[in-house]
Every structure is written in structure tokens, then in C-alpha cells.
PDB file of N, CA and C in Angstrom:
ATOM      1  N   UNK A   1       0.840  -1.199   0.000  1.00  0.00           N
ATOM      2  CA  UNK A   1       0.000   0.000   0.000  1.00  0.00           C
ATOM      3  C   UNK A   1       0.873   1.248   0.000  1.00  0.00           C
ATOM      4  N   UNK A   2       0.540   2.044  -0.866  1.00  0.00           N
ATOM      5  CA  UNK A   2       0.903   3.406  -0.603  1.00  0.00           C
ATOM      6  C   UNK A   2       0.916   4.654   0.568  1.00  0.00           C
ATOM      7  N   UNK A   3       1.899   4.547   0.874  1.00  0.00           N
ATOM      8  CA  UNK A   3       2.003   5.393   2.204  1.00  0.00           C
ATOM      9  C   UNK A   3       2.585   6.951   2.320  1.00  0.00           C
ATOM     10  N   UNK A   4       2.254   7.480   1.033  1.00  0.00           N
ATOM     11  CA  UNK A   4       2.518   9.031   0.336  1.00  0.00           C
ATOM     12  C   UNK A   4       1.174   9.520   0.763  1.00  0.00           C
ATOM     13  N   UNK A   5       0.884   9.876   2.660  1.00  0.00           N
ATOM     14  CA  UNK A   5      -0.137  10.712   3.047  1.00  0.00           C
ATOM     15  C   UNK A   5       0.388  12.090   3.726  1.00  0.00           C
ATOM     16  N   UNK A   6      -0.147  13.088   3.164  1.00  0.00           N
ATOM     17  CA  UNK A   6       0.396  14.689   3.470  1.00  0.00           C
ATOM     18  C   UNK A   6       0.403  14.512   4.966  1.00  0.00           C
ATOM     19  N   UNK A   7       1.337  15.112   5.413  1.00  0.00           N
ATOM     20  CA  UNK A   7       1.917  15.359   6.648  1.00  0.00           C
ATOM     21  C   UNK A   7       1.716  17.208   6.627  1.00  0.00           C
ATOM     22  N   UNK A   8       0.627  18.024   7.877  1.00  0.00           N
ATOM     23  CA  UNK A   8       1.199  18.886   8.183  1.00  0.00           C
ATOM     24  C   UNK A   8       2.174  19.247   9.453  1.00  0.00           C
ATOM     25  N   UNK A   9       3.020  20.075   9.415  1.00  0.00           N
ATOM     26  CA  UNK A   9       3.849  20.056  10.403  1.00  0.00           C
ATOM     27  C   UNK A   9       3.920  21.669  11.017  1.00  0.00           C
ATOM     28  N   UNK A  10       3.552  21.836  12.322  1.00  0.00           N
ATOM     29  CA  UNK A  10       3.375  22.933  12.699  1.00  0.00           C
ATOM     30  C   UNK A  10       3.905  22.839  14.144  1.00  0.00           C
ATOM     31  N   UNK A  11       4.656  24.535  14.741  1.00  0.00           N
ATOM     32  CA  UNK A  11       5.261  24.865  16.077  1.00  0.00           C
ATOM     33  C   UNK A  11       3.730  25.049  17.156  1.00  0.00           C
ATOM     34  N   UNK A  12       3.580  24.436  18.336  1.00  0.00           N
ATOM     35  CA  UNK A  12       2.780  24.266  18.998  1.00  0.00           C
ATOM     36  C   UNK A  12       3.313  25.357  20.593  1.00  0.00           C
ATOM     37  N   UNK A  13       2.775  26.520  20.626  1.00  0.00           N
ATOM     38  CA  UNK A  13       3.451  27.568  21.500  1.00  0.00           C
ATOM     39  C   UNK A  13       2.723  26.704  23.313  1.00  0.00           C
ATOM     40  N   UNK A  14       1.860  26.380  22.968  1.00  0.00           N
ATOM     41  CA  UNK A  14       0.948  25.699  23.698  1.00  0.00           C
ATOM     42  C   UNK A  14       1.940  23.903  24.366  1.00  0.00           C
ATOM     43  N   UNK A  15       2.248  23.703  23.822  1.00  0.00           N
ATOM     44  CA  UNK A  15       2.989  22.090  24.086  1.00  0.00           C
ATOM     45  C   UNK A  15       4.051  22.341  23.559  1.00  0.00           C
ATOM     46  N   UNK A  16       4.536  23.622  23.560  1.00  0.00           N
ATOM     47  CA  UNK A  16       6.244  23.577  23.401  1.00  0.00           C
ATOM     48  C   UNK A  16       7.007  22.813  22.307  1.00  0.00           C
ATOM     49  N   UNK A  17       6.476  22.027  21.558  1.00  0.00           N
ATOM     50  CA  UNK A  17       7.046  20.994  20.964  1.00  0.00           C
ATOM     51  C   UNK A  17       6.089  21.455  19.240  1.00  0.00           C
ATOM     52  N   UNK A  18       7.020  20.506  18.540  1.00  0.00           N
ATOM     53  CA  UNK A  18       6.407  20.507  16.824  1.00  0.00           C
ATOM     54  C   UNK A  18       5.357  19.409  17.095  1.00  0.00           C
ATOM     55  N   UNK A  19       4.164  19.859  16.134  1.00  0.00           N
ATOM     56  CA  UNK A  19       2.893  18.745  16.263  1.00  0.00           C
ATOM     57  C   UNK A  19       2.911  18.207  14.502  1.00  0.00           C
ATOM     58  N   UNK A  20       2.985  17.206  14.187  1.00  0.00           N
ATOM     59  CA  UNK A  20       2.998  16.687  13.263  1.00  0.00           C
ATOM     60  C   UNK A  20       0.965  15.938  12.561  1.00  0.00           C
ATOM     61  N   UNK A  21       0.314  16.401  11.849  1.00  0.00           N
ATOM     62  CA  UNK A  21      -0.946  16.141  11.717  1.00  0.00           C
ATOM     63  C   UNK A  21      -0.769  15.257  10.355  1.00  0.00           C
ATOM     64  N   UNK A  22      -1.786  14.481  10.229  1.00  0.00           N
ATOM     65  CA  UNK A  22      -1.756  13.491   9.313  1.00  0.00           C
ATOM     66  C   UNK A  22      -3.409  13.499   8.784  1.00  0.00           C
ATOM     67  N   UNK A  23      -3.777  14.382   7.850  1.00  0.00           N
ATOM     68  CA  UNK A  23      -5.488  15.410   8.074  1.00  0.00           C
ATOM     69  C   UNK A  23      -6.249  14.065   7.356  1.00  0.00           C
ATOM     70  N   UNK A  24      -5.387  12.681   6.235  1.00  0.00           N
ATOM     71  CA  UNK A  24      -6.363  12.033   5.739  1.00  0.00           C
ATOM     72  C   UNK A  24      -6.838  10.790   6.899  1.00  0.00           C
ATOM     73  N   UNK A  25      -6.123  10.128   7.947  1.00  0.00           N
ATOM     74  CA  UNK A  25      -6.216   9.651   8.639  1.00  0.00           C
ATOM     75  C   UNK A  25      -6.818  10.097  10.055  1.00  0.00           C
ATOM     76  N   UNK A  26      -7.755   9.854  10.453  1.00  0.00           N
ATOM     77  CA  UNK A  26      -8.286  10.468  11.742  1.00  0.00           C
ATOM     78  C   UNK A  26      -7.612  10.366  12.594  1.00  0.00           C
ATOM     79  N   UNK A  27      -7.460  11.356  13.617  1.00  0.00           N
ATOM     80  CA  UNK A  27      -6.755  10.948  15.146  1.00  0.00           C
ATOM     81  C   UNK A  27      -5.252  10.746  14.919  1.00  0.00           C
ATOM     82  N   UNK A  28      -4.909  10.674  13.575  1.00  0.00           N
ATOM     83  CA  UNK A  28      -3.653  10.513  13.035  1.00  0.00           C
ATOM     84  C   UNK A  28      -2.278  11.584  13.806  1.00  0.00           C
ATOM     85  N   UNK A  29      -2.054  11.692  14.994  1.00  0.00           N
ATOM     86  CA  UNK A  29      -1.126  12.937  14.946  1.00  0.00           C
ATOM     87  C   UNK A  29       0.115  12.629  15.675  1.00  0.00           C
ATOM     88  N   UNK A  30       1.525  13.413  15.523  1.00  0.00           N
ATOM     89  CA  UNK A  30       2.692  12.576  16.675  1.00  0.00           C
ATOM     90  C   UNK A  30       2.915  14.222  16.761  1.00  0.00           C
ATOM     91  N   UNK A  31       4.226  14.051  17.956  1.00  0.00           N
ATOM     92  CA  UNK A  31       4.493  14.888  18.078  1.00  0.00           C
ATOM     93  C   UNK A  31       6.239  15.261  18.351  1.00  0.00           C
ATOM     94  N   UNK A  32       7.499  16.112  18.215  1.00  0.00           N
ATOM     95  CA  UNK A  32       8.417  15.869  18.316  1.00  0.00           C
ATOM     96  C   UNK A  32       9.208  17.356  18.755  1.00  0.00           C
ATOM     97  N   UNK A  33      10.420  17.336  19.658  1.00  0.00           N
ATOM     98  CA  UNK A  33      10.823  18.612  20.115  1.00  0.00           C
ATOM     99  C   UNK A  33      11.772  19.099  18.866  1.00  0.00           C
ATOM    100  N   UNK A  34      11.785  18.167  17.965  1.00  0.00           N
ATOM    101  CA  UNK A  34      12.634  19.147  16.348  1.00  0.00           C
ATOM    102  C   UNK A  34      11.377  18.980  15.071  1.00  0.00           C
ATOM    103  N   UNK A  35      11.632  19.812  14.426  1.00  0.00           N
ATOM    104  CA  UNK A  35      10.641  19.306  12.763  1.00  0.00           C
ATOM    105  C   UNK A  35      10.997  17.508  12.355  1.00  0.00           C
ATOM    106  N   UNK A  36      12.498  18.086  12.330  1.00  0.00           N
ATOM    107  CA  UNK A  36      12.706  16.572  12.131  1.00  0.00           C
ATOM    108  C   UNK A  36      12.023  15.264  12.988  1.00  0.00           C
ATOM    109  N   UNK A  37      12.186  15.400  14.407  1.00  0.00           N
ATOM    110  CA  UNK A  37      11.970  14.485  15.425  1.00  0.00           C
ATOM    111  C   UNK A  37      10.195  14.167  15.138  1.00  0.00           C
ATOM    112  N   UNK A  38       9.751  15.714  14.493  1.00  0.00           N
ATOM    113  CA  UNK A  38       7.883  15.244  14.088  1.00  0.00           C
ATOM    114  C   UNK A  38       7.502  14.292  13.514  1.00  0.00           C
ATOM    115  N   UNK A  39       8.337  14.944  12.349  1.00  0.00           N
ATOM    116  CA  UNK A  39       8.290  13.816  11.201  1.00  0.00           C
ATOM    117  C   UNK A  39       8.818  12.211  10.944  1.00  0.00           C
ATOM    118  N   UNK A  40       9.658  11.837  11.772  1.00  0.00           N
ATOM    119  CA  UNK A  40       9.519  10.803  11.642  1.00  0.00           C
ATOM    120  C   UNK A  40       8.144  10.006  12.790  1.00  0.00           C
ATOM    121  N   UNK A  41       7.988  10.763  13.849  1.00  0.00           N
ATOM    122  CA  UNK A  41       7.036  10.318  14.845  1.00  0.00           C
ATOM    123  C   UNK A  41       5.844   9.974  13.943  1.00  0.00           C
ATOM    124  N   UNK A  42       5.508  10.945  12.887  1.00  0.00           N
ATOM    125  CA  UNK A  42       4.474  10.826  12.401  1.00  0.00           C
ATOM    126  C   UNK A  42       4.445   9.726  11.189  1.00  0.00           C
ATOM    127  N   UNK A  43       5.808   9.453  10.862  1.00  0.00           N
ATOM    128  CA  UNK A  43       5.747   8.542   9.734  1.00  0.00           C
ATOM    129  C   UNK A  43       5.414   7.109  10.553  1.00  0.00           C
ATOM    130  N   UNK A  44       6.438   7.008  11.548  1.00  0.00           N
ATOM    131  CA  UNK A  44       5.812   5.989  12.725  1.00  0.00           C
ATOM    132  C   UNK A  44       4.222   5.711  12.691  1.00  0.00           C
ATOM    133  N   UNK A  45       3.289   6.879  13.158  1.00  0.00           N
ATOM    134  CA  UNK A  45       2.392   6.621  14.231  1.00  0.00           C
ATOM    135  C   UNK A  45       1.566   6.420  12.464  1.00  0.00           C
ATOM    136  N   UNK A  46       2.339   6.481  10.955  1.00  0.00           N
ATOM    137  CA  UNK A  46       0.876   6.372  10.217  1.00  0.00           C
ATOM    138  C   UNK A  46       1.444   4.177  10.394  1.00  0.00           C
ATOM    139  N   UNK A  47       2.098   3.907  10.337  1.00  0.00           N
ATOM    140  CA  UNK A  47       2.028   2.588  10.419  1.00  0.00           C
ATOM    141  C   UNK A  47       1.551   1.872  11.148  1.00  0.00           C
ATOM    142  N   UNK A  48       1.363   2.360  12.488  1.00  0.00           N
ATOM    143  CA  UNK A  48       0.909   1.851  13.630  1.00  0.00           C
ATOM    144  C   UNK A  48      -0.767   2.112  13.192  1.00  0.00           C
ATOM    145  N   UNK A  49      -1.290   3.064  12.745  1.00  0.00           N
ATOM    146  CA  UNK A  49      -2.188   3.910  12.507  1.00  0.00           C
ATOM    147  C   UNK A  49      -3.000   2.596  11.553  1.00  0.00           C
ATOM    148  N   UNK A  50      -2.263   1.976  10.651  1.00  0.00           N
ATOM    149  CA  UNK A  50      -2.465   1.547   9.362  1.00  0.00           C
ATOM    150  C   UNK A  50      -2.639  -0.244  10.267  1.00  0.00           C
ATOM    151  N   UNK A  51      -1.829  -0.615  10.614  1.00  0.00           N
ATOM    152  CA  UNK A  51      -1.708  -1.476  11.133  1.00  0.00           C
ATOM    153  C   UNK A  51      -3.082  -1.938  12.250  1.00  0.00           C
ATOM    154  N   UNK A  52      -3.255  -1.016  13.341  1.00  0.00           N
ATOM    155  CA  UNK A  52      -4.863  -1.108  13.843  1.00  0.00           C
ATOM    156  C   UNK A  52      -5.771  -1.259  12.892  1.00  0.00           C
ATOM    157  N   UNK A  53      -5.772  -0.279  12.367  1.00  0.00           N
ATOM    158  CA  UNK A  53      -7.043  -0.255  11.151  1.00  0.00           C
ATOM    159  C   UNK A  53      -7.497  -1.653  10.504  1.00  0.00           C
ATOM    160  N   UNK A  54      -6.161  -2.343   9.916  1.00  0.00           N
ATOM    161  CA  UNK A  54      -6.161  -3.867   9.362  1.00  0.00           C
ATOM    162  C   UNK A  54      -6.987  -4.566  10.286  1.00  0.00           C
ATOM    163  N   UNK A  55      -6.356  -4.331  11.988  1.00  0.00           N
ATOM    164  CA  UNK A  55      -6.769  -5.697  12.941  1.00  0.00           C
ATOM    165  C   UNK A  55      -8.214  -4.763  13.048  1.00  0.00           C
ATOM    166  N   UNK A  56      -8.695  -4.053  13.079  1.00  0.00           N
ATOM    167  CA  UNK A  56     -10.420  -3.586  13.359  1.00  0.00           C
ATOM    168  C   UNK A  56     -10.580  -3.845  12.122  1.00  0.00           C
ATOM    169  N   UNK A  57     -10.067  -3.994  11.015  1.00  0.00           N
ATOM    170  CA  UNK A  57     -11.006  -4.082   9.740  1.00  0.00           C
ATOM    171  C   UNK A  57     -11.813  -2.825   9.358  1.00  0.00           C
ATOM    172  N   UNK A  58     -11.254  -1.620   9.668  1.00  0.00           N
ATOM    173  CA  UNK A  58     -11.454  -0.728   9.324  1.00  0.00           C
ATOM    174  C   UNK A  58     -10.744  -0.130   8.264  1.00  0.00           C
ATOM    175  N   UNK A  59     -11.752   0.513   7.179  1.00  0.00           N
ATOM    176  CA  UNK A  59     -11.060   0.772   5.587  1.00  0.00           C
ATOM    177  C   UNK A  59     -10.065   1.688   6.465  1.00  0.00           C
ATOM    178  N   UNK A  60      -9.112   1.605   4.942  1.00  0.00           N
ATOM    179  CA  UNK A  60      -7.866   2.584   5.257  1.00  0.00           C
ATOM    180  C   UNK A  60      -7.695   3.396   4.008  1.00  0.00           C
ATOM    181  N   UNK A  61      -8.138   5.146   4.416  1.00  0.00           N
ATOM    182  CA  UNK A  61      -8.025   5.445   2.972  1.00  0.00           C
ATOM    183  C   UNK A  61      -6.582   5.523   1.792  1.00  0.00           C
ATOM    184  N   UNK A  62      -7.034   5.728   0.850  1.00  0.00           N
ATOM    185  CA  UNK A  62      -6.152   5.959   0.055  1.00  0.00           C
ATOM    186  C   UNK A  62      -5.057   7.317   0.221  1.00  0.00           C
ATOM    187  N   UNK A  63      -3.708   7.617  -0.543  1.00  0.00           N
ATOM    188  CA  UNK A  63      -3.338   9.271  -0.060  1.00  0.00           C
ATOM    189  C   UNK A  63      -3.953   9.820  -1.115  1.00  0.00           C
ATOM    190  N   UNK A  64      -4.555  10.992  -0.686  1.00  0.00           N
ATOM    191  CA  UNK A  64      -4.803  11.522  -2.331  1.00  0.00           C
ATOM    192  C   UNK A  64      -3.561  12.704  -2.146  1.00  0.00           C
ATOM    193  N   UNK A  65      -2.831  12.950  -1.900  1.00  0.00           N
ATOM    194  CA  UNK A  65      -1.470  13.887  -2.150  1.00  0.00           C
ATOM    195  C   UNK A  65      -1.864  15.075  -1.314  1.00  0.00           C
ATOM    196  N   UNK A  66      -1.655  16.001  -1.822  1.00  0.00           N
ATOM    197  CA  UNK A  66      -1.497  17.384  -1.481  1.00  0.00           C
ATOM    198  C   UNK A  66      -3.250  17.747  -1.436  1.00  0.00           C
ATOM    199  N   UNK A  67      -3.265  17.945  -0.216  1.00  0.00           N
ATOM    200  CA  UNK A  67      -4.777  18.412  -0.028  1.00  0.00           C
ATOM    201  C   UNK A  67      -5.381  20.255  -0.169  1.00  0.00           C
ATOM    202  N   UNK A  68      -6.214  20.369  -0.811  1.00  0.00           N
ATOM    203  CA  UNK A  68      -7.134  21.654  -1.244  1.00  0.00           C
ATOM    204  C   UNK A  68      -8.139  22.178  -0.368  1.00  0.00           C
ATOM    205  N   UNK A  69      -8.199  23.124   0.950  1.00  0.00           N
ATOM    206  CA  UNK A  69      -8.632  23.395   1.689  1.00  0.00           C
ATOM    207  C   UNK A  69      -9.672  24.914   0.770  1.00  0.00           C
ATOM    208  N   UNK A  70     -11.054  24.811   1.292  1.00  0.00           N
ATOM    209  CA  UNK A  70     -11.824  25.738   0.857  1.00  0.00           C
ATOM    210  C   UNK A  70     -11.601  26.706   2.030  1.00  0.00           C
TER     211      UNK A  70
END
């Protein structure tokens, strides 16, 4: 499966730390004290993410890339 799902990555003044969001996956989010340290948390938590989903048998969507906010 394809695992090219947009990652946003944003400074959290609130939790001190970078929050890493994953907007096609629900509940999808990690978090890390560098950009870098986000991003891999978040590449982590989509496998783990992906991996539950299988054992609930819950669909897992597709990435559709770069997402278009109205």
C-alpha cells in the first residue's frame, strides 16, 4: 500500500514541541521537540495507525497527495 499521506507540520506555543498532523487519517497525529523528530514520529504513528485499522477491519483510505482546503 501506498504510504505518500500529506503530513502537516506545525510549532505548537501551547505544548512547546512541533505537532505533526496526518489530516487524511483520523486521530492521526505525533508529536516531536525538532521538525525533524515530528516527522519521523508521524511517519511511525501512520504505520501503527495503518496497522490497527487492518486488525479492526477498518477501511484505510487511500493518499490523495497534497490536499485543497476551501
Amino acid at each position: 500500500m501506498d504510504r505518500k499521506y500529506e503530513i502537516i507540520i506545525f510549532w505548537s506555543k501551547e505544548d512547546d514541541a512541533f505537532l505533526a498532523e496526518v489530516p487524511e487519517l483520523p486521530g492521526c497525529m505525533a508529536d516531536g521537540k525538532t521538525y525533524q523528530e515530528a516527522l519521523a514520529n508521524a511517519e511511525k504513528i501512520i504505520e501503527e495507525w495503518i496497522e490497527i485499522a487492518k486488525e479492526e477491519e477498518r477501511s484505510i483510505p487511500q493518499p490523495k497527495g497534497r490536499l485543497i482546503y476551501a
